[in-house]
C-alpha atoms as a PDB file:
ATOM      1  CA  UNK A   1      16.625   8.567  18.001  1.00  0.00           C
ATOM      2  CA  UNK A   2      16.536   7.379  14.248  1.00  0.00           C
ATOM      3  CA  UNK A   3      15.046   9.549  11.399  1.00  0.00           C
ATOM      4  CA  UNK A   4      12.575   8.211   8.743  1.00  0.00           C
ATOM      5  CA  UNK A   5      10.161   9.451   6.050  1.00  0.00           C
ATOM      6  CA  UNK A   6       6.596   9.175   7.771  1.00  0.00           C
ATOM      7  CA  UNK A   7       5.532   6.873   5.107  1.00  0.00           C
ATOM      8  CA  UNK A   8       7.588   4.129   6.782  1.00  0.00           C
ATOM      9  CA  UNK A   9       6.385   4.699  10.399  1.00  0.00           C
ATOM     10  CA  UNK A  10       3.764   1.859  11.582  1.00  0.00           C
ATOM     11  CA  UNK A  11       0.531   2.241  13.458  1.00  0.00           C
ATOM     12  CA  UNK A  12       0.823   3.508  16.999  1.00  0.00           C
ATOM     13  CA  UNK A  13       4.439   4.838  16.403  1.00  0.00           C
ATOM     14  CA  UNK A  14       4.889   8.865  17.383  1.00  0.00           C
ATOM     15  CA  UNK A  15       7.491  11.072  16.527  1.00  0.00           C
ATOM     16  CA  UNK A  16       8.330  14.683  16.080  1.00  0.00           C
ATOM     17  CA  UNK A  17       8.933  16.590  12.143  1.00  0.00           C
ATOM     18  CA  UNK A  18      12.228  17.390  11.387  1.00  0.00           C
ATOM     19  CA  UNK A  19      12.206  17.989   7.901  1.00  0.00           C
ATOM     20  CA  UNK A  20       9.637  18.882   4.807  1.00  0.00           C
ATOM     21  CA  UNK A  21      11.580  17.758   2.289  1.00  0.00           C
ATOM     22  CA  UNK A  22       9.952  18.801  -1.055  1.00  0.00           C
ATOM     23  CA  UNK A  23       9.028  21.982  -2.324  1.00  0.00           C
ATOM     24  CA  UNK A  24       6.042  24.205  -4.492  1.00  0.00           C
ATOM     25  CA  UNK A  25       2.540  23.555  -4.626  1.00  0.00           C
ATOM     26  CA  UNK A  26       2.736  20.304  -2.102  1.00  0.00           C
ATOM     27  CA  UNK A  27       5.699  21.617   0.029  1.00  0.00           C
ATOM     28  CA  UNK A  28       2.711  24.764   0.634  1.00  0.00           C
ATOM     29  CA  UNK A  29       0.222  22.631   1.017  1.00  0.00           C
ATOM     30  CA  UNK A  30       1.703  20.088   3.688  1.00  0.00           C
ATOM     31  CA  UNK A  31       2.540  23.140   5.427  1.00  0.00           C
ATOM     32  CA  UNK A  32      -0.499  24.994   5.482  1.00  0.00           C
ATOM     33  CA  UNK A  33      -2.172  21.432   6.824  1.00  0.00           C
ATOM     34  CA  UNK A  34       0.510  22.062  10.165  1.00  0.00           C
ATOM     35  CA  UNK A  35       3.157  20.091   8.534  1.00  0.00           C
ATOM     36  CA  UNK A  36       6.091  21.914   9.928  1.00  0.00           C
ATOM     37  CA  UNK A  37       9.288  21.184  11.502  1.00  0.00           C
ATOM     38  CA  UNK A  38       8.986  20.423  15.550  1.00  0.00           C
ATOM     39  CA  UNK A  39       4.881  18.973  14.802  1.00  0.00           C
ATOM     40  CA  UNK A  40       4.792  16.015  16.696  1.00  0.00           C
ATOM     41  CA  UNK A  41       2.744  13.214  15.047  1.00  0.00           C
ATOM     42  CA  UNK A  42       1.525   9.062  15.897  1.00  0.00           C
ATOM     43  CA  UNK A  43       0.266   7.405  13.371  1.00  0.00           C
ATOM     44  CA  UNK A  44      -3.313   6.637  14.317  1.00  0.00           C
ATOM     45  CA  UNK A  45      -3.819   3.946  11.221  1.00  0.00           C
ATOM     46  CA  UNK A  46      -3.374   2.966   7.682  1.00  0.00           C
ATOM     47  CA  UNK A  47      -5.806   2.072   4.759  1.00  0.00           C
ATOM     48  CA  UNK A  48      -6.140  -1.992   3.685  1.00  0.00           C
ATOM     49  CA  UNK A  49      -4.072  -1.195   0.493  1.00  0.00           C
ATOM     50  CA  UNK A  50      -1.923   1.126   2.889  1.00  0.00           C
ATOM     51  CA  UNK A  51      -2.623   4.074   1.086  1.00  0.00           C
ATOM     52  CA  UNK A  52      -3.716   6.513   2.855  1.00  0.00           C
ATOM     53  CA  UNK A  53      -2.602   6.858   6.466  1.00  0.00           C
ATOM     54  CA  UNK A  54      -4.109   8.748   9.204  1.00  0.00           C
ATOM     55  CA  UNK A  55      -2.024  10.409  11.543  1.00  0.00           C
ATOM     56  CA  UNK A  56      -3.179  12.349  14.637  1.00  0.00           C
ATOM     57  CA  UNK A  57      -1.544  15.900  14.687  1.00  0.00           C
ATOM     58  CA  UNK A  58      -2.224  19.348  17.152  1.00  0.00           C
ATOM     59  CA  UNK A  59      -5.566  17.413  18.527  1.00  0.00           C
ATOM     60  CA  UNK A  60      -6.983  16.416  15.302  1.00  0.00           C
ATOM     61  CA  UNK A  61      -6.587  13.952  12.270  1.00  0.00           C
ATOM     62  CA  UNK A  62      -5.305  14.396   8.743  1.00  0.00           C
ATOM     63  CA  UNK A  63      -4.824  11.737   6.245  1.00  0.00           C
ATOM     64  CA  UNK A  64      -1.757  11.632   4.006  1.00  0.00           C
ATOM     65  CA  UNK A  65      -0.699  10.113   0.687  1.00  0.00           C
ATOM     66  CA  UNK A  66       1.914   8.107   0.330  1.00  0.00           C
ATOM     67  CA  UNK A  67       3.274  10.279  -2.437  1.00  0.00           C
ATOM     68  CA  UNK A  68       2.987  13.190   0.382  1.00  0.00           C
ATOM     69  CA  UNK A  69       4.497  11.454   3.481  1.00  0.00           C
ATOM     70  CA  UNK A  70       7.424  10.189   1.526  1.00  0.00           C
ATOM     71  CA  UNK A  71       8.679  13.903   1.589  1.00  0.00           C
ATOM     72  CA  UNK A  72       8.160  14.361   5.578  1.00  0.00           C
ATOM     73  CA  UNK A  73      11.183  13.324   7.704  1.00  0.00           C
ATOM     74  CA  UNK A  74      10.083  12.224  11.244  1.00  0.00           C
ATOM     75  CA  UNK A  75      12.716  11.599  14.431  1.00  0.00           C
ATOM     76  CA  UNK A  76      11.135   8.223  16.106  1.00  0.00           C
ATOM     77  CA  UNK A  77      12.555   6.962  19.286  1.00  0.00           C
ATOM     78  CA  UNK A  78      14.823   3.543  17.829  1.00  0.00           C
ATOM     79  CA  UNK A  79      13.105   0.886  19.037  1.00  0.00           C
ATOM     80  CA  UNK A  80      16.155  -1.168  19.242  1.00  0.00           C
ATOM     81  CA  UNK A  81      17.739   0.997  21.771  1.00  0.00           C
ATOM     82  CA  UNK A  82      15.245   0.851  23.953  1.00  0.00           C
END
C-alpha cells in the first residue's frame, strides 16, 4: 500500500484517509464535510483545468480544491505491486 496526498490520486483510483494534515478553519471544515481518518474515498472525476475534483465519499459526492486535498493523506493500493 503506498500513501499520497489525494490531490495526486487519478480518476477511478479508491483509497482509505489516513491523515488530515493541516489545521484551523480548513482542518474543521474538511472534517465537518466527513474528512476523517479511516473515510474511504475514489475519485469519481476531475475538472478540465483539474481544479476541482470530485470524489465519492459515505454514498455521496463532495468536490475538493486542490489547495484542500493537498492536506489529505490517502493509503492507495500500489499499483505496481499488483
Amino acid at each position: 500500500m503506498a500513501r499520497i496526498m489525494l490531490r495526486d490520486m487519478e480518476k477511478g483510483q479508491a483509497g482509505t484517509i489516513t491523515a488530515i494534515k493541516v489545521a484551523g478553519g480548513l482542518g474543521r471544515r474538511v472534517r465537518e464535510m466527513g474528512l476523517v481518518p479511516g473515510t474511504t474515498i475514489k475519485i469519481q472525476g476531475r475538472a478540465p483545468l483539474y481544479d476541482p475534483v470530485a470524489l465519492r465519499v459515505m454514498g455521496g459526492t463532495l468536490t475538493l480544491r486542490n489547495n484542500e486535498a493537498d492536506f489529505i493523506e490517502v493509503e492507495v493500493e500500489d499499483p505496481a505491486a499488483g
